[in-house]
PDB file of N, CA and C in Angstrom:
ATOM      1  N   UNK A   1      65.729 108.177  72.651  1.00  0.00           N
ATOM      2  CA  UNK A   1      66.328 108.870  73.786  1.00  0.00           C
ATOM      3  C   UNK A   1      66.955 107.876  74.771  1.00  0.00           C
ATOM      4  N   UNK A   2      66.465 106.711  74.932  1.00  0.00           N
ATOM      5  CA  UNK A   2      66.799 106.033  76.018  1.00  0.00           C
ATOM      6  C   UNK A   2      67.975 105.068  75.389  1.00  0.00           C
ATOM      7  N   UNK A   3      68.131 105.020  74.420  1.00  0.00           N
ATOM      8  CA  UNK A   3      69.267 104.341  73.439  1.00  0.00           C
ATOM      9  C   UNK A   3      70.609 105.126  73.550  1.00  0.00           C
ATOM     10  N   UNK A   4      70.367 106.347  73.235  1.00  0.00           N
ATOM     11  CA  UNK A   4      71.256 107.401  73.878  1.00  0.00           C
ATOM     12  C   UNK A   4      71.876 107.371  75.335  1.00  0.00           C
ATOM     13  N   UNK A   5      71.220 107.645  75.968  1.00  0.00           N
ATOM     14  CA  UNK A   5      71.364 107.307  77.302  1.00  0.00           C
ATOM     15  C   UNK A   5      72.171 106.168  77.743  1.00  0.00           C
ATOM     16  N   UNK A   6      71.568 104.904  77.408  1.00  0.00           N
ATOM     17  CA  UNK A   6      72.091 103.341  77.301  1.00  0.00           C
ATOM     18  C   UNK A   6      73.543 103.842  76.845  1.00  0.00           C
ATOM     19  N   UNK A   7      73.779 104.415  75.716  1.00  0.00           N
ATOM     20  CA  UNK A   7      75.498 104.262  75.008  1.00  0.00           C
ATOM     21  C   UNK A   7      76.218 105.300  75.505  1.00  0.00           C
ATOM     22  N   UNK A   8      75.492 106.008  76.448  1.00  0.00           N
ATOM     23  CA  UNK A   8      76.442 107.238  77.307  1.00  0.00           C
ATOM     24  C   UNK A   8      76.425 106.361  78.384  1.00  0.00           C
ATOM     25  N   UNK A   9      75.720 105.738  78.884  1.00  0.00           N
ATOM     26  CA  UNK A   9      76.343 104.937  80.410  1.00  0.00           C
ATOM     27  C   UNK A   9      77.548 103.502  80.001  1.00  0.00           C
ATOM     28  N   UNK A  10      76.884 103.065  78.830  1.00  0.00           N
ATOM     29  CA  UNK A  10      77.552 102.222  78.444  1.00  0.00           C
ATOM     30  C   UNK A  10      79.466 102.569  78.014  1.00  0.00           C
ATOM     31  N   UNK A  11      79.452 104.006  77.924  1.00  0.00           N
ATOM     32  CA  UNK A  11      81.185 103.874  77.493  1.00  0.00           C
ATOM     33  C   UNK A  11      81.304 104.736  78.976  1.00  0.00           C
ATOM     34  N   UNK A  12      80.855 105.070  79.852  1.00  0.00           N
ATOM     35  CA  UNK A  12      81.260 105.313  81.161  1.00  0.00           C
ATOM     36  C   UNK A  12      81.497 104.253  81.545  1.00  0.00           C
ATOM     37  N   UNK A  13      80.991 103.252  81.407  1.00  0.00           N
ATOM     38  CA  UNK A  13      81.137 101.702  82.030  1.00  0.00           C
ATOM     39  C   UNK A  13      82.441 101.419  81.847  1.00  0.00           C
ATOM     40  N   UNK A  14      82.579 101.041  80.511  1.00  0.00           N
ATOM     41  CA  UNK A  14      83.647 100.653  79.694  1.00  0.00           C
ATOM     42  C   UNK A  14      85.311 101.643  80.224  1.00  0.00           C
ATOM     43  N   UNK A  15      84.737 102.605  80.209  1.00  0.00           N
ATOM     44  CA  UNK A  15      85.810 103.441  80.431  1.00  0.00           C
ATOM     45  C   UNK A  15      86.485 103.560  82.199  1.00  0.00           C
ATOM     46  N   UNK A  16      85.269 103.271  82.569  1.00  0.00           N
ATOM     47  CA  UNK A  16      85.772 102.949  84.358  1.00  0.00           C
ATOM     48  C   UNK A  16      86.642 102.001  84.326  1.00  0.00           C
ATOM     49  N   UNK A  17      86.350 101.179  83.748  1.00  0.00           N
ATOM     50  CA  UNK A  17      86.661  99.090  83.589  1.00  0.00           C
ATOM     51  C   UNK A  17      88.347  99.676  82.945  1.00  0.00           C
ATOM     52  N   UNK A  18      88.395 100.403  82.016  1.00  0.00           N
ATOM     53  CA  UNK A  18      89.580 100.501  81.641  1.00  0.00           C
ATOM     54  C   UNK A  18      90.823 101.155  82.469  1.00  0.00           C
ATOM     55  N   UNK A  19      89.912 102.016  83.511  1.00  0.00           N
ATOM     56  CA  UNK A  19      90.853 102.508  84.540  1.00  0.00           C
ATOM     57  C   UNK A  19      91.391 101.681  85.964  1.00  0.00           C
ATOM     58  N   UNK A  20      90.116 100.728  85.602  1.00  0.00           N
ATOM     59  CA  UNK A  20      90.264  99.498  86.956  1.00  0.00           C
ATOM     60  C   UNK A  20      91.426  98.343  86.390  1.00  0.00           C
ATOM     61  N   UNK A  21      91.250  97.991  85.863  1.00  0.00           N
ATOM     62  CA  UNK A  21      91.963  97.298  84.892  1.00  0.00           C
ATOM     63  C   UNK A  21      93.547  97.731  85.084  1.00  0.00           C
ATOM     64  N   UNK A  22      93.806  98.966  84.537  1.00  0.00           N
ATOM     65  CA  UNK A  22      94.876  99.399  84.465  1.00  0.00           C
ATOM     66  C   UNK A  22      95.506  99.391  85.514  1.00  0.00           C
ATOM     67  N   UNK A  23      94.256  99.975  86.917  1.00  0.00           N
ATOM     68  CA  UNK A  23      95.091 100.535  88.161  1.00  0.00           C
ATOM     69  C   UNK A  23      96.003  98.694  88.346  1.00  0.00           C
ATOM     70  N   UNK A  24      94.675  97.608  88.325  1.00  0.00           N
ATOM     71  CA  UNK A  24      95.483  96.188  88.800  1.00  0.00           C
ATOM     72  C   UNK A  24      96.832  96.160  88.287  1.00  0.00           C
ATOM     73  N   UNK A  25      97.201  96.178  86.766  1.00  0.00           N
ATOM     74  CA  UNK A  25      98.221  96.076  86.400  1.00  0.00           C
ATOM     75  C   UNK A  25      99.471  97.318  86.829  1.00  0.00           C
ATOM     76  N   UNK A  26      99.074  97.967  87.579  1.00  0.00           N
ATOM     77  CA  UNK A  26     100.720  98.849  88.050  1.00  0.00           C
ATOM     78  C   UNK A  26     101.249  98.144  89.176  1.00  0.00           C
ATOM     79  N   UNK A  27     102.345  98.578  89.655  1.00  0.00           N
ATOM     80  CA  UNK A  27     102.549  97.524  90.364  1.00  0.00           C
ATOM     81  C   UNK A  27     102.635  98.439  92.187  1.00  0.00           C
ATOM     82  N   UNK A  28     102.028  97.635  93.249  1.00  0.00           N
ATOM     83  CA  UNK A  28     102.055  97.385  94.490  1.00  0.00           C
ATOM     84  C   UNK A  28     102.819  98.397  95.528  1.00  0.00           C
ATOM     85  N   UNK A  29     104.322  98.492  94.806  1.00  0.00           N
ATOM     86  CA  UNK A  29     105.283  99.131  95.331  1.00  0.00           C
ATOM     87  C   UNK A  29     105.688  99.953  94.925  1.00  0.00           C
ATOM     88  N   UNK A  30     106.126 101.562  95.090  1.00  0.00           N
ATOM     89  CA  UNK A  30     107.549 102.511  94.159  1.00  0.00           C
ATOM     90  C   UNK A  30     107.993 102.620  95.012  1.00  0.00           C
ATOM     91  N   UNK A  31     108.905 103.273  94.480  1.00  0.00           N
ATOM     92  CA  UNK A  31     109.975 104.447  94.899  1.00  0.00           C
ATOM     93  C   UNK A  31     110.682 105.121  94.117  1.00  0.00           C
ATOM     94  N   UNK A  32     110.910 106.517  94.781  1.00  0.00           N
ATOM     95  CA  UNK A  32     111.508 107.559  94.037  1.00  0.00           C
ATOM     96  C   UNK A  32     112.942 107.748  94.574  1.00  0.00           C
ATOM     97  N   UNK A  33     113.603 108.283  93.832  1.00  0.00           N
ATOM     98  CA  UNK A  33     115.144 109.033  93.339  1.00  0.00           C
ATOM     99  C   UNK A  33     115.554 110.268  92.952  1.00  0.00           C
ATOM    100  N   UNK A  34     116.297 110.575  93.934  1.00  0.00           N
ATOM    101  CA  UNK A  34     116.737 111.821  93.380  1.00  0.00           C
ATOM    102  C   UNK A  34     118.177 112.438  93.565  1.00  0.00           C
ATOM    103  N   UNK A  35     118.647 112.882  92.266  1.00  0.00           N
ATOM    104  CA  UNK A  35     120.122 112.870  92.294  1.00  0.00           C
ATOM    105  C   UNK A  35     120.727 114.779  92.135  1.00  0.00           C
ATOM    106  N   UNK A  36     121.456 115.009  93.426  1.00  0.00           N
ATOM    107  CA  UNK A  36     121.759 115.959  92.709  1.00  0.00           C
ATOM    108  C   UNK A  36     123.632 116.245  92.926  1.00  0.00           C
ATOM    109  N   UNK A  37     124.335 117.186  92.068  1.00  0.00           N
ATOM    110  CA  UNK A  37     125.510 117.020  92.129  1.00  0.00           C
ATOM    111  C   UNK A  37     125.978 118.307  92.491  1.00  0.00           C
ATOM    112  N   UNK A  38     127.290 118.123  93.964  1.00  0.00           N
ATOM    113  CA  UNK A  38     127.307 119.612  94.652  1.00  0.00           C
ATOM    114  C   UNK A  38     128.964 119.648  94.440  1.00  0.00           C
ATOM    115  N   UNK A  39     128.664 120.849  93.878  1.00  0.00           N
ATOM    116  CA  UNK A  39     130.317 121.435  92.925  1.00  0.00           C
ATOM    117  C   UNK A  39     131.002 122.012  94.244  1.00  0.00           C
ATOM    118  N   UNK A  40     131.643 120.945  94.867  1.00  0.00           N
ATOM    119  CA  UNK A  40     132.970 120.679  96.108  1.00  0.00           C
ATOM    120  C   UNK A  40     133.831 119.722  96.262  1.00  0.00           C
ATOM    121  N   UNK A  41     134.426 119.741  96.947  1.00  0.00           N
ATOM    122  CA  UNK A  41     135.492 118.223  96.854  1.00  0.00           C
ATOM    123  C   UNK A  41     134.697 117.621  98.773  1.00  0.00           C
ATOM    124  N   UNK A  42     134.991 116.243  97.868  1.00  0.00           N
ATOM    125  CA  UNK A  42     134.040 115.134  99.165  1.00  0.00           C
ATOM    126  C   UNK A  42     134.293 116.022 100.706  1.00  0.00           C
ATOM    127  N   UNK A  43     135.624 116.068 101.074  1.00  0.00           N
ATOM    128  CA  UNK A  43     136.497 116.471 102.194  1.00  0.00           C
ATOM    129  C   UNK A  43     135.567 117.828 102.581  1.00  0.00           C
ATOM    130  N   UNK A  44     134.947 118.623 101.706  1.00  0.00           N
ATOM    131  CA  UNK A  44     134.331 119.760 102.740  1.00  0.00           C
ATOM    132  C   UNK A  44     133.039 119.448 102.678  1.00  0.00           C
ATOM    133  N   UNK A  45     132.324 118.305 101.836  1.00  0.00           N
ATOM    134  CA  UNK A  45     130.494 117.707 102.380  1.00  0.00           C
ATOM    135  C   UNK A  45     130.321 116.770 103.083  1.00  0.00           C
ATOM    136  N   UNK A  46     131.712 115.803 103.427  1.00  0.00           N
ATOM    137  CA  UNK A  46     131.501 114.594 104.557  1.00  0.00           C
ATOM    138  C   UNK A  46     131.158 114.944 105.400  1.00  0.00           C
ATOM    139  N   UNK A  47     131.478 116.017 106.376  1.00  0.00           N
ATOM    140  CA  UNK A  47     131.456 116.309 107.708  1.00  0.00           C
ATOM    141  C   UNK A  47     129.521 116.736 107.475  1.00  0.00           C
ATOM    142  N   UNK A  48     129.376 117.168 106.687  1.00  0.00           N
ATOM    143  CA  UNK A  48     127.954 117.905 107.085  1.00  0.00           C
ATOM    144  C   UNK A  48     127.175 116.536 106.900  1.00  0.00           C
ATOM    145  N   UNK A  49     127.355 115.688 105.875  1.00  0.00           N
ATOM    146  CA  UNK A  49     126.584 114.504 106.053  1.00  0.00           C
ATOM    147  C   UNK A  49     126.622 113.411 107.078  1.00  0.00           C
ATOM    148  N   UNK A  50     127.716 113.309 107.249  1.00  0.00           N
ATOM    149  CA  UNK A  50     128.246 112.324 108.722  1.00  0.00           C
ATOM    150  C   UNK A  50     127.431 112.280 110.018  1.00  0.00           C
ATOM    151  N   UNK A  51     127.375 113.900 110.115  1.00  0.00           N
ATOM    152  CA  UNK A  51     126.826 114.302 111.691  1.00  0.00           C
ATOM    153  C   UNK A  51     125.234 114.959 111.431  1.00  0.00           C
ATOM    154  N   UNK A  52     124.767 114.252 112.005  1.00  0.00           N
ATOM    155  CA  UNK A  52     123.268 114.335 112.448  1.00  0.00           C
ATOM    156  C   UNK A  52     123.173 115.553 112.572  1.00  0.00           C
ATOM    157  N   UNK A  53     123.723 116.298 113.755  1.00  0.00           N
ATOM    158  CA  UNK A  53     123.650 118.057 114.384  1.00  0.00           C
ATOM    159  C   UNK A  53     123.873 118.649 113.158  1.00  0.00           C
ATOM    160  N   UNK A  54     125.000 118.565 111.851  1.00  0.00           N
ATOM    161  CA  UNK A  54     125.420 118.917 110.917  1.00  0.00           C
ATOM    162  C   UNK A  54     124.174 119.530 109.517  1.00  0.00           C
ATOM    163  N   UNK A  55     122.913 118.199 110.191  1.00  0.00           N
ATOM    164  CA  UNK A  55     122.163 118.529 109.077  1.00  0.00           C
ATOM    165  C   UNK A  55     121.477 119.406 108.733  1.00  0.00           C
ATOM    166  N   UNK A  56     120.969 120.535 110.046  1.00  0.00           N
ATOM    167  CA  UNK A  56     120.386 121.179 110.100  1.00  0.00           C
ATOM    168  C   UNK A  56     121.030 122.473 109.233  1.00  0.00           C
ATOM    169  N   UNK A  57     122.183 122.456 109.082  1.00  0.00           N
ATOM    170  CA  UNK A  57     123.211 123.676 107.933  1.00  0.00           C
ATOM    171  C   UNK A  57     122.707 123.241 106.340  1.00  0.00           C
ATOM    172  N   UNK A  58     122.438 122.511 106.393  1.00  0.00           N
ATOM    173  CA  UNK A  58     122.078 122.717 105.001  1.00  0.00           C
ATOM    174  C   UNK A  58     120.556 121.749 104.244  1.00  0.00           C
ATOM    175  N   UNK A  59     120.059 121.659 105.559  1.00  0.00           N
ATOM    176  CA  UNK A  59     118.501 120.963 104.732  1.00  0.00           C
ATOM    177  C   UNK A  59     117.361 122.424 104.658  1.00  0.00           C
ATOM    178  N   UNK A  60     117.056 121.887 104.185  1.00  0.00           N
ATOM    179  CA  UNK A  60     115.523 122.968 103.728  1.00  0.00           C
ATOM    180  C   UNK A  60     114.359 123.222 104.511  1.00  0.00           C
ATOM    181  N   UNK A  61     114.455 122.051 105.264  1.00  0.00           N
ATOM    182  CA  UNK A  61     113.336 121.453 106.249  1.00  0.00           C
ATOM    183  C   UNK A  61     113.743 122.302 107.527  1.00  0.00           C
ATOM    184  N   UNK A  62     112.254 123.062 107.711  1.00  0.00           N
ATOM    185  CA  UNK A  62     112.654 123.474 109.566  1.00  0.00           C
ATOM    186  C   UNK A  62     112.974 122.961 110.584  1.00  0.00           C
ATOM    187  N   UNK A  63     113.375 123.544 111.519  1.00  0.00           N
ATOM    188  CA  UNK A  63     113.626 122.176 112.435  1.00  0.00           C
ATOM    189  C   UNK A  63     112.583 122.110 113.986  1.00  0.00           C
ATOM    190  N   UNK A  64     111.714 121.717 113.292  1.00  0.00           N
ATOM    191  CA  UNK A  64     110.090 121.429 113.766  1.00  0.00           C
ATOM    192  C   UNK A  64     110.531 120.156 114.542  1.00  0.00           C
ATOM    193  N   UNK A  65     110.662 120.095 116.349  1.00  0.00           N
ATOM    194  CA  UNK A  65     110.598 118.766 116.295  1.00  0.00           C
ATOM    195  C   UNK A  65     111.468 117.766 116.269  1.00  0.00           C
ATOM    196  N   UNK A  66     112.465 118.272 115.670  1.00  0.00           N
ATOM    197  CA  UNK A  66     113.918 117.398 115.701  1.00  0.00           C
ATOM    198  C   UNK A  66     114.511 117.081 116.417  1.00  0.00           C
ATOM    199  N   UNK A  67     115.362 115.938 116.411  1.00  0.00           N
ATOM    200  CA  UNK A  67     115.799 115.433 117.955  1.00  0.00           C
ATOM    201  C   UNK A  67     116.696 114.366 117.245  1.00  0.00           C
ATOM    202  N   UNK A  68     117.934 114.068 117.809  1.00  0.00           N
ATOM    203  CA  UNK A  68     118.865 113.413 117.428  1.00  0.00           C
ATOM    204  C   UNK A  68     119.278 111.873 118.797  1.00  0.00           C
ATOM    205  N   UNK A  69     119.671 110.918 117.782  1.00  0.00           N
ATOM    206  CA  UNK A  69     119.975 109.710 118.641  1.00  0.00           C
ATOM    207  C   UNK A  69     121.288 109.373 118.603  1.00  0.00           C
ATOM    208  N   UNK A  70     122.029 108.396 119.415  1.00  0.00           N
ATOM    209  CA  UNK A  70     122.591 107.624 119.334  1.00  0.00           C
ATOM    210  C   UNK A  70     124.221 108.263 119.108  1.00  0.00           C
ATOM    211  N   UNK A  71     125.379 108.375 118.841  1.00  0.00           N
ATOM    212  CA  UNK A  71     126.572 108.731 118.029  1.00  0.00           C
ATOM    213  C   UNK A  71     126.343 110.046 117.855  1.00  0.00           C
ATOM    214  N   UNK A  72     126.975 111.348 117.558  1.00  0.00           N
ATOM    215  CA  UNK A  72     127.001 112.829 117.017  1.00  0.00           C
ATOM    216  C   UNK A  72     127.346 112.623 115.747  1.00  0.00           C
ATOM    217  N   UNK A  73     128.042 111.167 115.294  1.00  0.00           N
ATOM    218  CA  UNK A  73     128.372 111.452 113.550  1.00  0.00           C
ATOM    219  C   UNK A  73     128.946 109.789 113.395  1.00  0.00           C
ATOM    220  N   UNK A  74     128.538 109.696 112.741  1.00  0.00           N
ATOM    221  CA  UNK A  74     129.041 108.341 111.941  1.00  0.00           C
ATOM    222  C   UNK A  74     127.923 107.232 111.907  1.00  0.00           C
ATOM    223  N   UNK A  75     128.123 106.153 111.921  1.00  0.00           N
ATOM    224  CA  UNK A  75     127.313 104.717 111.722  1.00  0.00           C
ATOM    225  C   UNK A  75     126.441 105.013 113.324  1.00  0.00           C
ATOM    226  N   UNK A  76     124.808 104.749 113.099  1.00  0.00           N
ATOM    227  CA  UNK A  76     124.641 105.364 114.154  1.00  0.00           C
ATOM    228  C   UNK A  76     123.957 106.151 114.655  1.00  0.00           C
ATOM    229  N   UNK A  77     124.127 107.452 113.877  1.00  0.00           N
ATOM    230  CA  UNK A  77     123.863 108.455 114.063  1.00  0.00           C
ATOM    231  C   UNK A  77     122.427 108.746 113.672  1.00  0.00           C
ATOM    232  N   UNK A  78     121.676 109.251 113.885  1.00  0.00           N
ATOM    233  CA  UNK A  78     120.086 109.303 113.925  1.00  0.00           C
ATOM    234  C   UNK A  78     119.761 110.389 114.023  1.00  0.00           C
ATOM    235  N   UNK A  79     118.946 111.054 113.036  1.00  0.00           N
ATOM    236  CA  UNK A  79     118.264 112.544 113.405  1.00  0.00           C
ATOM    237  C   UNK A  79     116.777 112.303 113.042  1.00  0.00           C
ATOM    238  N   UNK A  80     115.746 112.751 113.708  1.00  0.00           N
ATOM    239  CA  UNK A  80     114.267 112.547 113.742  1.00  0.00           C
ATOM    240  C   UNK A  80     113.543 113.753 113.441  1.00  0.00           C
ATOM    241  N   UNK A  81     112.133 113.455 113.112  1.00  0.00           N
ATOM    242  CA  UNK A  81     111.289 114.725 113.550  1.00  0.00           C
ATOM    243  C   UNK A  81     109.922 114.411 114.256  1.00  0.00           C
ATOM    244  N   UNK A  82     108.958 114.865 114.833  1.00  0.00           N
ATOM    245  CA  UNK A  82     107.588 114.463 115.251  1.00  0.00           C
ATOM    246  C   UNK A  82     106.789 116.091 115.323  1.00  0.00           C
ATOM    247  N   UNK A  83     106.430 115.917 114.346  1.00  0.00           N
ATOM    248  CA  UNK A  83     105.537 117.377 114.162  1.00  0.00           C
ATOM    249  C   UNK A  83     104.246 117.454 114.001  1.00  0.00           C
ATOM    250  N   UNK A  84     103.242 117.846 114.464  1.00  0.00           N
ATOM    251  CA  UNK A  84     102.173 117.991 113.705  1.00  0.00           C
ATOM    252  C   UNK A  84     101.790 118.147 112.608  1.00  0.00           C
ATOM    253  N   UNK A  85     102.320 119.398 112.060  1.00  0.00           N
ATOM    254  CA  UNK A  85     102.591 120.325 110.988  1.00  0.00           C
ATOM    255  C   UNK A  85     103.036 119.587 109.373  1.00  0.00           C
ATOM    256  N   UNK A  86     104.390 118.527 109.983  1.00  0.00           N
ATOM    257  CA  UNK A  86     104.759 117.811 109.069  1.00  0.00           C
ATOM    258  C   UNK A  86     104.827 116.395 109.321  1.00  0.00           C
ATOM    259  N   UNK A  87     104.155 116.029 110.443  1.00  0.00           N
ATOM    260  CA  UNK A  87     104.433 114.303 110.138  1.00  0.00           C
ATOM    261  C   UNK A  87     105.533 114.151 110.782  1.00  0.00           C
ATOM    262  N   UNK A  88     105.768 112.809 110.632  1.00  0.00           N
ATOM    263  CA  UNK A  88     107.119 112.394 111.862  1.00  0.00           C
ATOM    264  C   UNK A  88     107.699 111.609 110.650  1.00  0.00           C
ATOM    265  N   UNK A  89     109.500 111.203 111.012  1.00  0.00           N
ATOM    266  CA  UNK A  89     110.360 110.679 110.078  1.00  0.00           C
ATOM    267  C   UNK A  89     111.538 110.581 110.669  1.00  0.00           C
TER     268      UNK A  89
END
């Protein structure tokens, strides 16, 4: 019985070690990507991307919080959030 025991803790062991192991070897840093493609010509999606105020027409995200800096559109331009709900960004 206790031999049993011994080779059930023993591949829990083993098997932790293999997850520790592994976690060392991933690496430190990611990041993600995401691509999507919007059936228009540039000339009618610049303007909504340009301008900060603009973004609120077409993001998904409520506008919990939001608050804009600097420029209304171009290099510059800054849109924020500070929410409880969702975190700040």
């Amino acid at each position: 019985m206790i031999r049993v025991v011994a080779r059930i803790l023993a591949f829990f062991a083993v098997l932790l070690g293999i997850f520790l192991i592994f976690g060392l070897l991933l690496p430190g840093e990611w990041s993600a990507e995401a691509v999507h493609t919007v059936q228009a010509p540039p000339d009618a999606v610049f303007p909504h991307l340009n301008s900060a105020d603009g973004w609120q027409e077409w993001t998904p995200w409520p506008e919990t919080g939001a608050y804009t800096e600097g420029p209304s559109e171009g290099m510059g331009s800054v849109r924020g959030w500070d929410d409880p709900d969702y975190g700040s960004g």
